[in-house]
N, C-alpha and C. Protein backbone atom coordinates (compact mmCIF):
# COMPACT_ATOMS: atom_id res chain seq x y z
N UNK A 1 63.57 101.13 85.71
CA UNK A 1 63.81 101.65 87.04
C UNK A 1 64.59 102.96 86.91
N UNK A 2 64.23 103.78 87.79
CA UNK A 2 64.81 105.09 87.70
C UNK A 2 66.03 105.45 88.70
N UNK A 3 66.90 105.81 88.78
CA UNK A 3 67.55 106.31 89.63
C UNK A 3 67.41 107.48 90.49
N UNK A 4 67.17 106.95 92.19
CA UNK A 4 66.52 107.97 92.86
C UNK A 4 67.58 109.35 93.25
N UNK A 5 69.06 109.02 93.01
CA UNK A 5 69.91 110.09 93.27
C UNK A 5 71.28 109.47 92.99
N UNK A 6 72.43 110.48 93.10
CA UNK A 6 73.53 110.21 93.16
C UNK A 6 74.26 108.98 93.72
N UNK A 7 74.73 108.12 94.25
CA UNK A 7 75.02 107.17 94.84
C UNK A 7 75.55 108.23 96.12
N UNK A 8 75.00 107.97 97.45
CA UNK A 8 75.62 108.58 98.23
C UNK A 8 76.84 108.23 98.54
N UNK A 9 77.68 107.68 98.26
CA UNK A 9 79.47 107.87 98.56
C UNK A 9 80.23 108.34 97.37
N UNK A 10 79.01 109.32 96.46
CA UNK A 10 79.89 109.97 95.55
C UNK A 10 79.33 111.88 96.24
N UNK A 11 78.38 111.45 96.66
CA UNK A 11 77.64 113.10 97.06
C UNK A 11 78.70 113.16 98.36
N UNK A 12 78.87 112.72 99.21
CA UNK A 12 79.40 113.34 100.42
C UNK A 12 81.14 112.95 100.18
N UNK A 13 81.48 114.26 100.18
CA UNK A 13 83.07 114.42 99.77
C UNK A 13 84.40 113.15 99.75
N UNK A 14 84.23 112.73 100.98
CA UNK A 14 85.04 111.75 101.28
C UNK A 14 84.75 110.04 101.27
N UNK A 15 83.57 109.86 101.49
CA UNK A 15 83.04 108.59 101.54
C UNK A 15 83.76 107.43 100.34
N UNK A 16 83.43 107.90 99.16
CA UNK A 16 84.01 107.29 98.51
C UNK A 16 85.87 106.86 98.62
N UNK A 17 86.29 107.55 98.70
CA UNK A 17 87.77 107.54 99.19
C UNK A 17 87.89 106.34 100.24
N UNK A 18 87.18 106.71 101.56
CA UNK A 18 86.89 105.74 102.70
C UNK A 18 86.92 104.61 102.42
N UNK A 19 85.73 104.15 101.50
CA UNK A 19 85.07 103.05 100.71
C UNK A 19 85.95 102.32 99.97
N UNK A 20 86.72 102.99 99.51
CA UNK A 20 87.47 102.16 98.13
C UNK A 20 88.96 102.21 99.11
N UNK A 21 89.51 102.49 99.68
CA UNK A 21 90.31 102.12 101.18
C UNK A 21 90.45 101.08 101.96
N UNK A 22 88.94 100.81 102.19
CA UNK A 22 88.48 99.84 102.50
C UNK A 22 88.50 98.11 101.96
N UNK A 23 88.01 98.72 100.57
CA UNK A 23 88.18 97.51 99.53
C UNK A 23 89.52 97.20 98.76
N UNK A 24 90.18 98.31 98.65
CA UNK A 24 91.37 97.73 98.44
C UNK A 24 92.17 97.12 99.20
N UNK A 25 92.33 97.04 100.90
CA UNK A 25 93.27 96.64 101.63
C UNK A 25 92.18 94.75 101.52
N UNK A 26 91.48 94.85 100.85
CA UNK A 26 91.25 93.12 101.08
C UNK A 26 91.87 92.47 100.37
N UNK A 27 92.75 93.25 99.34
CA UNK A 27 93.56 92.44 98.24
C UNK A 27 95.04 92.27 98.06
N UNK A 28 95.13 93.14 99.29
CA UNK A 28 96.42 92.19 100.03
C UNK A 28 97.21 91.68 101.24
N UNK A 29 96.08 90.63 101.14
CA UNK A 29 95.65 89.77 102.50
C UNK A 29 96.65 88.28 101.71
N UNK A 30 96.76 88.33 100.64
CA UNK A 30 97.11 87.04 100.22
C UNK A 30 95.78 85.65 99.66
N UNK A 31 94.55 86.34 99.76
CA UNK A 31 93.58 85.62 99.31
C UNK A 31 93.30 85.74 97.99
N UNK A 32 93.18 84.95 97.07
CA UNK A 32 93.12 84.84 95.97
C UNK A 32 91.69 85.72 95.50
N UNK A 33 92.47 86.46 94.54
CA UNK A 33 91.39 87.68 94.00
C UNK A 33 90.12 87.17 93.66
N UNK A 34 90.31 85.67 93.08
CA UNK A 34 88.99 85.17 92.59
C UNK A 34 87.88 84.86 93.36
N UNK A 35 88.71 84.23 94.39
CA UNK A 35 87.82 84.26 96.04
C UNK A 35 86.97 85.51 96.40
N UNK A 36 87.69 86.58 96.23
CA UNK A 36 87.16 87.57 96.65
C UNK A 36 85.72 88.17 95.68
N UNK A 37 86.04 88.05 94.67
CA UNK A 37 85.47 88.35 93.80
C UNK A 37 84.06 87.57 93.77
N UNK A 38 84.08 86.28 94.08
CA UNK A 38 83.42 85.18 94.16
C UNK A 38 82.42 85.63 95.30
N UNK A 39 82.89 86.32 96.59
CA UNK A 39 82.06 86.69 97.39
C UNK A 39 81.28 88.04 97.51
N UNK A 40 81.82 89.00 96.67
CA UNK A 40 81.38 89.76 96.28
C UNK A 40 80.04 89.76 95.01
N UNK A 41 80.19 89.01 94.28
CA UNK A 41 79.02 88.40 93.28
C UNK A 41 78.18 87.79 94.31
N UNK A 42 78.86 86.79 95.38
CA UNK A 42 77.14 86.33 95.71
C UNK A 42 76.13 86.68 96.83
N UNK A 43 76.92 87.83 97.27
CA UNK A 43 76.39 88.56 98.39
C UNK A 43 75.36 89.25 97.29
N UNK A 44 76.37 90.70 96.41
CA UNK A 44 75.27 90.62 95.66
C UNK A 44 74.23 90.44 95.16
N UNK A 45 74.30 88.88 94.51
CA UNK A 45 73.07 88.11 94.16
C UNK A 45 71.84 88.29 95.51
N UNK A 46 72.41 87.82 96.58
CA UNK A 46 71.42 87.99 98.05
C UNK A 46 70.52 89.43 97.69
N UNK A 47 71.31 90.52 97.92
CA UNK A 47 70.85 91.64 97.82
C UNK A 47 70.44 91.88 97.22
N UNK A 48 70.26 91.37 96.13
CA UNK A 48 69.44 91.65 94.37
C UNK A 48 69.90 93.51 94.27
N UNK A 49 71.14 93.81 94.42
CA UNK A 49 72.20 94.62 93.69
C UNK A 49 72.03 94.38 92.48
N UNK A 50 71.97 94.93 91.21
CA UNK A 50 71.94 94.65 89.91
C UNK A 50 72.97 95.58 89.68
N UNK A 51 73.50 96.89 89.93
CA UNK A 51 74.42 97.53 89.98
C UNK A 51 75.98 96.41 90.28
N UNK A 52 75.96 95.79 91.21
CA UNK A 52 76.84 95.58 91.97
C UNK A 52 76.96 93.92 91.62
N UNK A 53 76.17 92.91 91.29
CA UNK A 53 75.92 91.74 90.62
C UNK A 53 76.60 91.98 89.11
N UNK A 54 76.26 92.96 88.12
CA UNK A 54 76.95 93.24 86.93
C UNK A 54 78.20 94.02 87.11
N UNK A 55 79.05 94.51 87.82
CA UNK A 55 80.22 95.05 88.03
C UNK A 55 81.12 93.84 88.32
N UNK A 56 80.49 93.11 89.64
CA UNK A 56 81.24 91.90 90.45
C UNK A 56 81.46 91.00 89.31
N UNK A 57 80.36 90.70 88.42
CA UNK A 57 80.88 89.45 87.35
C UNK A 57 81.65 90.57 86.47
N UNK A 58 81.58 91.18 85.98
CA UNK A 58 82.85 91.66 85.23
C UNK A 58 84.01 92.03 85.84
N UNK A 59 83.93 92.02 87.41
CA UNK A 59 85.32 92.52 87.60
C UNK A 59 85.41 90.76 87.80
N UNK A 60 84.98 89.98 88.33
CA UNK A 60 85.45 88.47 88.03
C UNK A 60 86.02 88.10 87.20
N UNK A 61 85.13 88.48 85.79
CA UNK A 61 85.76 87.66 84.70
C UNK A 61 87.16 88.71 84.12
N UNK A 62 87.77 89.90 84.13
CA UNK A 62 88.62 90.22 84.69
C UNK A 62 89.68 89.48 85.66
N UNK A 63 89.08 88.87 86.42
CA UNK A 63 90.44 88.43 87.33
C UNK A 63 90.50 87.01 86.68
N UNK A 64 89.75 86.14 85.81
CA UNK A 64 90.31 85.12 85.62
C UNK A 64 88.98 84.22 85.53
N UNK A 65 87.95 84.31 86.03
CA UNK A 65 86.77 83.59 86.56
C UNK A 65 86.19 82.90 84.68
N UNK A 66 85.91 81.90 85.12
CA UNK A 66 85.30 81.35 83.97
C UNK A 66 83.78 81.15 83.69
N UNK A 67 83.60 81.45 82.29
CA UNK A 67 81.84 81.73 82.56
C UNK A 67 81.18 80.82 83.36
N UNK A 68 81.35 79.64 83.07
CA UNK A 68 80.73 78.73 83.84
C UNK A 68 80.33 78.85 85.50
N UNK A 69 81.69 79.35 86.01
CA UNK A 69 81.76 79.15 87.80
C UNK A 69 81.12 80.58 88.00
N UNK A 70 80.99 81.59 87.14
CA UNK A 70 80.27 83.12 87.37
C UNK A 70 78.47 82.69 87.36
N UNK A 71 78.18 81.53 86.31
CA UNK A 71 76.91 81.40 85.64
C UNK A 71 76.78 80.75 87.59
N UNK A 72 77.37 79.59 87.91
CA UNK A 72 76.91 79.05 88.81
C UNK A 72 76.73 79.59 90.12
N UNK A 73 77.50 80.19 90.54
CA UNK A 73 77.59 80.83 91.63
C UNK A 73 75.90 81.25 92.33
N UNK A 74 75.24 81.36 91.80
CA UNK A 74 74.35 81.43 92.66
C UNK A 74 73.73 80.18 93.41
N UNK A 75 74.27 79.05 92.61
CA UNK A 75 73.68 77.75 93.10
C UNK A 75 75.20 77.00 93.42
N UNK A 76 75.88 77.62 93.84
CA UNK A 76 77.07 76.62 94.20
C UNK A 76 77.30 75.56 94.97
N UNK A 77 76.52 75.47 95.71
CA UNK A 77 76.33 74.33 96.55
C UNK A 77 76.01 72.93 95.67
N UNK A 78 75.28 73.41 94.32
CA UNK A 78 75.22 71.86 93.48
C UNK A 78 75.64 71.53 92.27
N UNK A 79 76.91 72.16 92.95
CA UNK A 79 78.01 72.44 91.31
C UNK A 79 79.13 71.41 91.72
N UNK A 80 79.93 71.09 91.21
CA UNK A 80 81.66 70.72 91.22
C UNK A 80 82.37 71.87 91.18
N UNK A 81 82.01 73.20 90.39
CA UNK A 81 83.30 74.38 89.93
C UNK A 81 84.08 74.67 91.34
N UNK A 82 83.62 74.56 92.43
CA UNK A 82 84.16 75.36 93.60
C UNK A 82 85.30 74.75 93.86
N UNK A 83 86.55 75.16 94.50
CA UNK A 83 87.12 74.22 95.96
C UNK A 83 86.20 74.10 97.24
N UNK A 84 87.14 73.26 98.14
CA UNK A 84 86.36 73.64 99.64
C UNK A 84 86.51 74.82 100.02
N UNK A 85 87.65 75.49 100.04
CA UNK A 85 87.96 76.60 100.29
C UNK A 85 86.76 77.70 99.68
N UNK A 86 86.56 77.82 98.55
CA UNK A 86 86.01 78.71 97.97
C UNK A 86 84.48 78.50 98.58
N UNK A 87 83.89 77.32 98.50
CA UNK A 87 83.31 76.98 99.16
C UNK A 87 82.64 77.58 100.86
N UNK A 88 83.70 77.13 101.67
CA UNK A 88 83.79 77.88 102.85
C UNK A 88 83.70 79.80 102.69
N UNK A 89 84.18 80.08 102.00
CA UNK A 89 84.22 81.45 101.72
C UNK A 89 83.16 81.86 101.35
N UNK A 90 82.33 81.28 100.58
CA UNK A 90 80.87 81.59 99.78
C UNK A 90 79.93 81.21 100.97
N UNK A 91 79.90 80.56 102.02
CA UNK A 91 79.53 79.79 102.91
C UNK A 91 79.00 81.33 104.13
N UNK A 92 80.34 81.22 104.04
CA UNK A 92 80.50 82.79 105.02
C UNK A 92 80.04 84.24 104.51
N UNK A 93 79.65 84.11 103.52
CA UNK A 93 79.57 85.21 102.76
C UNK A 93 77.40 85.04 102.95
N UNK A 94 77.58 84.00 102.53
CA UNK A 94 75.87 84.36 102.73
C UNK A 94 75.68 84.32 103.96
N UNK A 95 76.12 83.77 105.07
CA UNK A 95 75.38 83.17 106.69
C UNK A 95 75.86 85.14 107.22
N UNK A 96 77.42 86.20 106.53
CA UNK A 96 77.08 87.79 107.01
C UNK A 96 76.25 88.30 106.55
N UNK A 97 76.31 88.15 104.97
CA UNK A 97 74.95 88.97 104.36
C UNK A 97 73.78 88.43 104.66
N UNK A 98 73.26 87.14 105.16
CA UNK A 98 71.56 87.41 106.05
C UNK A 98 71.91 87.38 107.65
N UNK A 99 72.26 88.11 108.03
CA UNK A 99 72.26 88.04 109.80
C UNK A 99 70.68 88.10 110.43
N UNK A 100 69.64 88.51 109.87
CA UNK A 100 68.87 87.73 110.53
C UNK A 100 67.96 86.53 110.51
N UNK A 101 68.83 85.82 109.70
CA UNK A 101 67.88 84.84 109.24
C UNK A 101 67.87 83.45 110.30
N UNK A 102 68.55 83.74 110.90
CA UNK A 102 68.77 82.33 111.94
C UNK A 102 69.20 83.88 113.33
N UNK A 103 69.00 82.63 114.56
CA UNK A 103 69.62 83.22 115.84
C UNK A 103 71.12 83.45 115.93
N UNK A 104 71.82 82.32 115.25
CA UNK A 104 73.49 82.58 115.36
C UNK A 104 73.72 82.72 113.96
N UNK A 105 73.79 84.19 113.56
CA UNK A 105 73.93 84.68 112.15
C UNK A 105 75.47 83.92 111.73
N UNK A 106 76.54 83.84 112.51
CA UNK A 106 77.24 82.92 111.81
C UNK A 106 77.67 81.90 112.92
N UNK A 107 77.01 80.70 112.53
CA UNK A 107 77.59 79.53 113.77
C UNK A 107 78.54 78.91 113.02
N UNK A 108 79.21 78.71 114.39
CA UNK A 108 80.35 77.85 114.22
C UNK A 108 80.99 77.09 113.52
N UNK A 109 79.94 76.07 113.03
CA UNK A 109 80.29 75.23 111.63
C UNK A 109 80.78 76.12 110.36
N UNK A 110 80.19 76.80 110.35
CA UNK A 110 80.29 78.25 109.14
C UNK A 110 82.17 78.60 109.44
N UNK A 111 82.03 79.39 110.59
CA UNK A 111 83.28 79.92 110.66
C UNK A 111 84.04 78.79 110.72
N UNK A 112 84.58 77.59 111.41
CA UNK A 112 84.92 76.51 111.70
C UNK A 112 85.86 76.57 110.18
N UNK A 113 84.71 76.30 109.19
CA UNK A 113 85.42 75.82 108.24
C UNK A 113 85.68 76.65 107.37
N UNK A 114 85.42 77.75 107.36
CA UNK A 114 86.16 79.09 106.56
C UNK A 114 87.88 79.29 107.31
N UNK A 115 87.74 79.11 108.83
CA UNK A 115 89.04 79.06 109.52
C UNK A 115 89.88 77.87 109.07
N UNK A 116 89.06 77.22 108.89
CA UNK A 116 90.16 75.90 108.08
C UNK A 116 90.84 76.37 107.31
N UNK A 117 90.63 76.86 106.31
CA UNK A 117 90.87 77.18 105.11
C UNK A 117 91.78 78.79 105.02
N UNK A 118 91.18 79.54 105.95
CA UNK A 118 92.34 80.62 105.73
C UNK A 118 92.79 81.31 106.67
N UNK A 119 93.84 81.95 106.57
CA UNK A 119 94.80 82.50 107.89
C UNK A 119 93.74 83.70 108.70
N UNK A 120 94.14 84.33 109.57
CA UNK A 120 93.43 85.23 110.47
C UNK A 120 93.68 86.48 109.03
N UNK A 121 94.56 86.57 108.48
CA UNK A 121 94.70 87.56 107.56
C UNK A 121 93.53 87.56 106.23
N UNK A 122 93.66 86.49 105.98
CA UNK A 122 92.85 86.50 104.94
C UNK A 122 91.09 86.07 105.44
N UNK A 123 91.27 85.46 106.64
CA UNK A 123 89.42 85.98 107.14
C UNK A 123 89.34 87.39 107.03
N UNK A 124 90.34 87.88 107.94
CA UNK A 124 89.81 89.50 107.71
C UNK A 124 89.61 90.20 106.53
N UNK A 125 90.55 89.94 105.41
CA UNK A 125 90.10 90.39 104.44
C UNK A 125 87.82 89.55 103.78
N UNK A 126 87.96 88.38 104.00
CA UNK A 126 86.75 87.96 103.54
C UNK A 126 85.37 88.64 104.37
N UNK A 127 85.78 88.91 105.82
CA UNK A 127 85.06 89.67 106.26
C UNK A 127 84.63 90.92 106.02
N UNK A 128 85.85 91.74 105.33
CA UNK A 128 85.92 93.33 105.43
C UNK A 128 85.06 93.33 103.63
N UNK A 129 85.66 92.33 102.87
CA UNK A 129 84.99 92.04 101.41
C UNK A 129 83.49 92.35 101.66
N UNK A 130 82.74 91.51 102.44
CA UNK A 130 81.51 91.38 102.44
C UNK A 130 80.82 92.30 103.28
N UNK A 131 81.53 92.93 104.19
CA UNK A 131 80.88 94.26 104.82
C UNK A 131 81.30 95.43 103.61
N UNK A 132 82.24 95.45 102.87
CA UNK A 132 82.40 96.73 102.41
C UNK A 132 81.20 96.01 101.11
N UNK A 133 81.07 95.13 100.50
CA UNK A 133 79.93 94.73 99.69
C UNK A 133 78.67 95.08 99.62
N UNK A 134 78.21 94.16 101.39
CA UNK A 134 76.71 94.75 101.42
C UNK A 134 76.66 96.27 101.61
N UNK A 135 78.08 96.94 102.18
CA UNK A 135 77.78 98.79 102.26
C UNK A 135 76.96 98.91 101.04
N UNK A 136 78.09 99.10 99.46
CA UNK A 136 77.52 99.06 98.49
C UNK A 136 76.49 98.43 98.23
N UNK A 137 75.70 97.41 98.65
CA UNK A 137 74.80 96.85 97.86
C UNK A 137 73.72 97.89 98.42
N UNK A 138 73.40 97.81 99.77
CA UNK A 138 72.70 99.21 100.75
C UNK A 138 72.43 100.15 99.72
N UNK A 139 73.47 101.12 99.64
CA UNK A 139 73.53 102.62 98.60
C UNK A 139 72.86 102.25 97.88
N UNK A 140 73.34 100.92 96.64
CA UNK A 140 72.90 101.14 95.58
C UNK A 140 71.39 100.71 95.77
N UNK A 141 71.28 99.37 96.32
CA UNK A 141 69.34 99.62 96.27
C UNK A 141 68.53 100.42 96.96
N UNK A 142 68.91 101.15 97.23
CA UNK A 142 68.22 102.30 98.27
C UNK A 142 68.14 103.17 97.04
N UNK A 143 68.75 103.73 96.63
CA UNK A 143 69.43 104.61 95.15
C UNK A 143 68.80 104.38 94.54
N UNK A 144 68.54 102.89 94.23
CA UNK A 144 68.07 102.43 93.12
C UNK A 144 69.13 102.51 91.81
N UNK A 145 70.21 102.44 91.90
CA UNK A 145 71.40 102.59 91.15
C UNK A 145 71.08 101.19 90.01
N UNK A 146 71.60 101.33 88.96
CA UNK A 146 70.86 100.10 87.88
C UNK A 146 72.10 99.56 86.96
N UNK A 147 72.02 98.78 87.19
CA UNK A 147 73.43 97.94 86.76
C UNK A 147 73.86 98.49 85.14
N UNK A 148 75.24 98.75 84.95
CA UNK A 148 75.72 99.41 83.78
C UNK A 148 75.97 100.60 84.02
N UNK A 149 75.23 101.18 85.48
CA UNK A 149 75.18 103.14 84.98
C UNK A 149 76.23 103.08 85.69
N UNK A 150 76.86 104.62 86.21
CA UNK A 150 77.94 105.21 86.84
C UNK A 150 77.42 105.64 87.86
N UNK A 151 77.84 105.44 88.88
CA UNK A 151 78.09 106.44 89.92
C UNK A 151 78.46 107.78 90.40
N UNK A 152 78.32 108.63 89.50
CA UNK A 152 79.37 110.10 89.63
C UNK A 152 78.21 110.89 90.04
């Protein structure tokens, strides 16, 4: 696969700045980095990001993530590695990244039990995770950006 251009939030002056602004204020919300990280890989995976799927597991295994719960994550639902929590978080993470796949892109049960689990602070961060995610995942498959290269 070829790369069709620059990643656009490195071509237009500021974007990137914006972007990474963005993603950093989710990490201190008080939600555990691995969480985050966790939802960032499996949005990813959704998007078939290969750019952004090979960054997310290395910045995972970086924060602590063990091969195993990185290998599973795409099938987490028929694993043990998760908590509920993490769980709920991964939960929420796929029902934003497909909004149109059902009429109530995230019902209640979804949020319900992601709210169980974490403060209004740290939803917002899981929310802002997975919008500033699929941004990137967007760029890069549009781009065609290919997992390993750089962005510059």
């Amino acid at each position: 696969m070829e790369v069709r251009m620059k990643s656009p939030a490195t071509v237009l002056p500021d974007a990137m700045q914006s972007i990474q602004a963005l993603y950093k204020a989710t990490f201190v919300s008080g939600l555990p980095r691995q969480t985050l990280e966790l939802v960032h890989l499996r949005a990813s995976q959704i998007n078939g990001c290969s750019a952004c799927v090979d960054s997310g597991a290395r910045s995972a295994k970086k924060a602590g993530e063990s091969d195993e719960r990185l290998w599973a994550v795409a099938a987490w639902r028929e694993t043990t590695y998760f908590t509920d929590a993490e769980r709920a978080a991964l939960a929420l993470a796929e029902a934003a990244t497909r909004l149109a796949d059902r009429p109530d892109p995230v019902p209640d049960e979804i949020w319900d039990e992601a709210a169980d689990h974490y403060d209004e602070s740290q939803l917002a961060a899981l929310i802002l995770m997975i919008a500033v995610t699929n941004l990137f995942n967007r760029l890069n498959a549009t781009t065609r950006q290919v997992a390993g290269g750089t962005w510059g």
